[in-house]
C-alpha atoms as a PDB file:
ATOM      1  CA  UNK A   1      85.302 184.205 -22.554  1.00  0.00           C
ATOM      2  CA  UNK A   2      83.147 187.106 -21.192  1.00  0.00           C
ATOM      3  CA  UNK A   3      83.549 188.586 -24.590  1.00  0.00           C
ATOM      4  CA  UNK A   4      82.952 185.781 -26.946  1.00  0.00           C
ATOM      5  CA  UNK A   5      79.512 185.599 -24.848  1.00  0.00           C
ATOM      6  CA  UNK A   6      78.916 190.199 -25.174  1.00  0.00           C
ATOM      7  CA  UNK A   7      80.184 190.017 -29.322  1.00  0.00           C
ATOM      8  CA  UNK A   8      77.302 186.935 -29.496  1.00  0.00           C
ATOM      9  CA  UNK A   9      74.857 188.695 -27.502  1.00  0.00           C
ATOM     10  CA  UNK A  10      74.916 192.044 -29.462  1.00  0.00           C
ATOM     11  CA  UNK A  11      75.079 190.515 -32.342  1.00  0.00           C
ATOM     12  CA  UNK A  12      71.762 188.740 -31.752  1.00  0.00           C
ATOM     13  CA  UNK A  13      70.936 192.182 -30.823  1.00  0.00           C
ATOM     14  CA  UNK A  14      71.649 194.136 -33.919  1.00  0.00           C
ATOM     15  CA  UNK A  15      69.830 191.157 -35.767  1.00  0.00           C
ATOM     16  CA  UNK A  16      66.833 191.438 -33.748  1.00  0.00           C
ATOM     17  CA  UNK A  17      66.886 195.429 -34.645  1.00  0.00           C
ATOM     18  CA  UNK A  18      67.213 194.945 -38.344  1.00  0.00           C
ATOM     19  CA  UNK A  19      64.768 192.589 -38.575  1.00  0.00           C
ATOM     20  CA  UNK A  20      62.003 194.783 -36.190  1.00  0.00           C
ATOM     21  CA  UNK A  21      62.997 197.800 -38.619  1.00  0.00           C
ATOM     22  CA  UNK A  22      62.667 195.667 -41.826  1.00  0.00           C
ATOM     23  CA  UNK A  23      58.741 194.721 -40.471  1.00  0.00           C
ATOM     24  CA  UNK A  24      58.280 198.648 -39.655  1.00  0.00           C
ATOM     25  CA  UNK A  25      58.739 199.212 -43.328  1.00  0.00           C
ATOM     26  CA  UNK A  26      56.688 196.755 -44.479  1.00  0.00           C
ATOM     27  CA  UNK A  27      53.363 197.855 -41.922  1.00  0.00           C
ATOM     28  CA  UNK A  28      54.104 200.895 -43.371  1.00  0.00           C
ATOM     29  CA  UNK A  29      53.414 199.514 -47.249  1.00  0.00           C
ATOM     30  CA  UNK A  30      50.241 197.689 -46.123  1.00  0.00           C
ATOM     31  CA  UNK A  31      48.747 201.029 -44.468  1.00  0.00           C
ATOM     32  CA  UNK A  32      48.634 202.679 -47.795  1.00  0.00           C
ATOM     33  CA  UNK A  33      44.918 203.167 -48.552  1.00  0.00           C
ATOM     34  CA  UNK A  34      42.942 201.971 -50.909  1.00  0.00           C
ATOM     35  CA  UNK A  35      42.275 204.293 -54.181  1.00  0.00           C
ATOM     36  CA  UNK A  36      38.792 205.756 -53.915  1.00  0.00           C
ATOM     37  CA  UNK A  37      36.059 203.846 -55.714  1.00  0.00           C
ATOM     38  CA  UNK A  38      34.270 205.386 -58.646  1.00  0.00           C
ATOM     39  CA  UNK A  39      31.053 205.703 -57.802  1.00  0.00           C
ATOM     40  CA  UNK A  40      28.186 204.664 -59.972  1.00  0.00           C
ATOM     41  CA  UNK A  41      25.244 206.641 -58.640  1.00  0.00           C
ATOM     42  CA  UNK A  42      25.413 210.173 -60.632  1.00  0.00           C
ATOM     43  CA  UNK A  43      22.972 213.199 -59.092  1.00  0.00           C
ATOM     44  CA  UNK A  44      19.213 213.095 -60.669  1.00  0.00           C
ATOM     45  CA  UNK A  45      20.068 209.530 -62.326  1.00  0.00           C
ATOM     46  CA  UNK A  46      18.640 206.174 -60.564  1.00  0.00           C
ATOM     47  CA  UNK A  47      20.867 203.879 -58.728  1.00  0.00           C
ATOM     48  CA  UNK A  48      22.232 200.831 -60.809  1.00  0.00           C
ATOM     49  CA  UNK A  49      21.138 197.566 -59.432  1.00  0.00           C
ATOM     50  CA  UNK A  50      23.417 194.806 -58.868  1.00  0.00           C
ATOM     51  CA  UNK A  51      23.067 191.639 -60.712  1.00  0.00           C
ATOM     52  CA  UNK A  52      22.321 188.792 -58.769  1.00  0.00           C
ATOM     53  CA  UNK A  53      25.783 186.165 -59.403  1.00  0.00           C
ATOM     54  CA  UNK A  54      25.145 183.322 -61.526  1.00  0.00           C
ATOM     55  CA  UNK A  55      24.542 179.839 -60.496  1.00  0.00           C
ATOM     56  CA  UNK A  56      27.534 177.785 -60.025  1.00  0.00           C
ATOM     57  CA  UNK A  57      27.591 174.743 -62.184  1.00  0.00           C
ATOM     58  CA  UNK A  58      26.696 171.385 -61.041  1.00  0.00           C
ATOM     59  CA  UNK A  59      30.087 169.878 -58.970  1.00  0.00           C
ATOM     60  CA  UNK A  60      31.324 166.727 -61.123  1.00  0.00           C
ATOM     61  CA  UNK A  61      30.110 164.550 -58.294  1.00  0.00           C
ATOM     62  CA  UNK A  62      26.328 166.199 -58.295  1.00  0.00           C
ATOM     63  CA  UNK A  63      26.478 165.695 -62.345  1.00  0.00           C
ATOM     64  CA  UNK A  64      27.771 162.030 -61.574  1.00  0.00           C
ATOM     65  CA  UNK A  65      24.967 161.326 -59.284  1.00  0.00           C
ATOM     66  CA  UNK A  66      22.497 162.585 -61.492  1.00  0.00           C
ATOM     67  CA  UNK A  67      23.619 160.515 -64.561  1.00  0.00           C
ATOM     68  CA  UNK A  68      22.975 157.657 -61.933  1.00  0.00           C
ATOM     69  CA  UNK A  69      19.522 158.811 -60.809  1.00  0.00           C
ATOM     70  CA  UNK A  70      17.398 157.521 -63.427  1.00  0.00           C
ATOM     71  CA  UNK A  71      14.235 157.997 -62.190  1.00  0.00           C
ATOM     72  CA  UNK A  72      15.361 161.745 -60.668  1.00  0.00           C
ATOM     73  CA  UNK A  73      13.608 160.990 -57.177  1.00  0.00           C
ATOM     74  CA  UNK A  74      17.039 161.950 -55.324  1.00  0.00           C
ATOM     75  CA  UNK A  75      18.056 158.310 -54.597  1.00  0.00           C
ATOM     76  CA  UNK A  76      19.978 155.504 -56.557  1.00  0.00           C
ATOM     77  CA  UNK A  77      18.747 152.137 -56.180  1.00  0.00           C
ATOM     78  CA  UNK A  78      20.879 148.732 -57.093  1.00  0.00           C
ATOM     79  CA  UNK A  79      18.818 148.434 -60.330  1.00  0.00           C
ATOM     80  CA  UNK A  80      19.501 151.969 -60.907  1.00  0.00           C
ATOM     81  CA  UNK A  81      23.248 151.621 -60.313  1.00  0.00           C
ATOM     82  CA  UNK A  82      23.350 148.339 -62.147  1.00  0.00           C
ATOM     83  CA  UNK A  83      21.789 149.357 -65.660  1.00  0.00           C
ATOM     84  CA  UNK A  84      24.271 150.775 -67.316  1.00  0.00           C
ATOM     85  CA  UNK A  85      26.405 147.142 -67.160  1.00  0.00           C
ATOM     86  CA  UNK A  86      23.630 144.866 -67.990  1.00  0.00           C
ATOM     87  CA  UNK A  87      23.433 144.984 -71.594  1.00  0.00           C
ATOM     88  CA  UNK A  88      27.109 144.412 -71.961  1.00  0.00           C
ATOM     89  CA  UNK A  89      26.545 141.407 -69.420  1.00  0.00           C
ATOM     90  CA  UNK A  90      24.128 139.863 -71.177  1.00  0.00           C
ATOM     91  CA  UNK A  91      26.126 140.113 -74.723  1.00  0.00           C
ATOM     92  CA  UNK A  92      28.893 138.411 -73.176  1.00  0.00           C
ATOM     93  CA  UNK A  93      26.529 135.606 -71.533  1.00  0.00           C
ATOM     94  CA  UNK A  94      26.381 133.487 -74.416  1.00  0.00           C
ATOM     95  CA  UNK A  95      24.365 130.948 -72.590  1.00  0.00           C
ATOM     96  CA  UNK A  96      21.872 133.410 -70.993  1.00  0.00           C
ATOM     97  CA  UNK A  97      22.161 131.361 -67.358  1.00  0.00           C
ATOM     98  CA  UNK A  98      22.867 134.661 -65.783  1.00  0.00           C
ATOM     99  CA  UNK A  99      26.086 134.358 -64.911  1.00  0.00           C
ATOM    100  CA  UNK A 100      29.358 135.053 -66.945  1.00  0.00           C
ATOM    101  CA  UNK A 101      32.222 131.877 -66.935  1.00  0.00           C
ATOM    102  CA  UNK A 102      35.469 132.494 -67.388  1.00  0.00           C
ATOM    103  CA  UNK A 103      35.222 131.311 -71.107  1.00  0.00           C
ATOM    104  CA  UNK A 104      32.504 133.456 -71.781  1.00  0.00           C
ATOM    105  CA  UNK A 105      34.332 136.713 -70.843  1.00  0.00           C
ATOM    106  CA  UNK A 106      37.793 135.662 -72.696  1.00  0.00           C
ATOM    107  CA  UNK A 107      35.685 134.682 -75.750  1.00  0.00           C
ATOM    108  CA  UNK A 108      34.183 138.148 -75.810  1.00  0.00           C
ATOM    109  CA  UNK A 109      37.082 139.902 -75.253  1.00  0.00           C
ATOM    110  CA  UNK A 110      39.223 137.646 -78.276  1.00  0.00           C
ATOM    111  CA  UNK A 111      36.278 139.135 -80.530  1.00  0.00           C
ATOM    112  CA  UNK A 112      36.827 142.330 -79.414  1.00  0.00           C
ATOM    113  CA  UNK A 113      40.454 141.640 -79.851  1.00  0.00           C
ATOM    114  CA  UNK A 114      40.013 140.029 -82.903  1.00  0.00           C
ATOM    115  CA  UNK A 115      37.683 143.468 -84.808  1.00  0.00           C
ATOM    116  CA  UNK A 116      40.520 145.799 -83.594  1.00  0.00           C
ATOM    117  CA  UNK A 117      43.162 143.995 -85.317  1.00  0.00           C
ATOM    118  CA  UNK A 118      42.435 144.698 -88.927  1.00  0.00           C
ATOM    119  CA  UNK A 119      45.360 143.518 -90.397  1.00  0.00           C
ATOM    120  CA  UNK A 120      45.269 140.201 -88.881  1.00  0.00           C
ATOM    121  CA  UNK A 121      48.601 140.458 -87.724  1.00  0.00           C
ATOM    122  CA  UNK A 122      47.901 139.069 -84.144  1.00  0.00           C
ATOM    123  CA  UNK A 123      49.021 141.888 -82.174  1.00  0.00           C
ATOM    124  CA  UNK A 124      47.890 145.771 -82.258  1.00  0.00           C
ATOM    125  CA  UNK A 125      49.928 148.251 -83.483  1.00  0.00           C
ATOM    126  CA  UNK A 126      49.492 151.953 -82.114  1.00  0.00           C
ATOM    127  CA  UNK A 127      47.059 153.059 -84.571  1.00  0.00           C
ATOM    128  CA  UNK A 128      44.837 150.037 -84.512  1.00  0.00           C
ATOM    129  CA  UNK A 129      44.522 150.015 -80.269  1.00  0.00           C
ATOM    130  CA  UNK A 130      43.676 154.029 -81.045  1.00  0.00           C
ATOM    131  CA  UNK A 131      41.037 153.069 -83.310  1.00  0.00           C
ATOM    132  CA  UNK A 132      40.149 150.079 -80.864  1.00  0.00           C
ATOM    133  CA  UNK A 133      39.563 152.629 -77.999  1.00  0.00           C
ATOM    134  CA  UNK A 134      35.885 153.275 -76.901  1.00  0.00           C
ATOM    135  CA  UNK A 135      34.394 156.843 -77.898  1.00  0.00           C
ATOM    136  CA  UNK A 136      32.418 158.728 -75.515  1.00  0.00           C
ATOM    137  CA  UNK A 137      28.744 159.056 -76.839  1.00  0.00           C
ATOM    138  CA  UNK A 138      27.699 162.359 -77.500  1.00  0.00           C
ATOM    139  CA  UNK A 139      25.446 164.217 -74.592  1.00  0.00           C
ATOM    140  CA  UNK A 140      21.515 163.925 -75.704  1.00  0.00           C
ATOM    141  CA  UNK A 141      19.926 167.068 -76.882  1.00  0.00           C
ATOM    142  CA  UNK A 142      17.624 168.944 -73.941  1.00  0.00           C
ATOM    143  CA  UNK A 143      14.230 167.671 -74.213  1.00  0.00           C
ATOM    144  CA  UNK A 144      12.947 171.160 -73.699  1.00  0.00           C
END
């Protein structure tokens, strides 16, 4: 039994040594230096200045917000966050009481239904729900 227990113990051991000789090698690879770096300043010529780096674009969030912020004063109000949906509320209130029914929104979306099926067919095939699918506007021009 005693040497079941020594053979286990030493070899833990000789693992324990590999694996202390194996990180020796590799602190030996990370000491390396660094090759010299050329230097840009020559005698009797004037130091190059660094350019400042360039400002980060807008996060998709801050570009989100500001599509949102109509009036640009750094808040969005309910109107603000609202406009965007009116006019296609108020096409599909056929009545004009302010509120959309039930009816009102299935009756606008069987005409929307009804101009993307071209062949009159009843259903959409794959190239008529393609055609069917909104396109994204183009971005304005900069009012510069």
């Amino acid at each position: 039994m005693v040497r079941y227990v020594a053979g286990g113990a030493s070899a833990l051991l000789l693992i324990a040594a590999g694996f202390f000789i194996w990180r020796s090698g590799a602190d030996a690879e990370d000491r390396i230096p660094p090759p010299p770096r050329a230097s840009s300043y020559q005698a009797g010529a004037s130091p190059r200045l660094a350019l400042p780096p360039a400002a980060s674009e807008p996060s998709q969030q801050a570009r989100r917000f500001a599509r949102a912020d109509r009036d640009r004063d750094g808040r969005i109000t309910l109107a603000e966050q609202l406009q965007p949906r009116r006019k296609a509320f108020a096409r599909a209130d056929r009545d004009g009481n302010g509120s959309l029914s039930f009816e009102e929104w299935t009756a606008a979306s069987a005409a929307k239904f009804a101009k993307a099926d071209r062949d009159r067919s009843g259903w959409l095939d794959a190239a008529e729900y393609e055609a069917a699918r909104p396109r994204p506007k183009p971005k304005p021009r900069c009012k510069c």
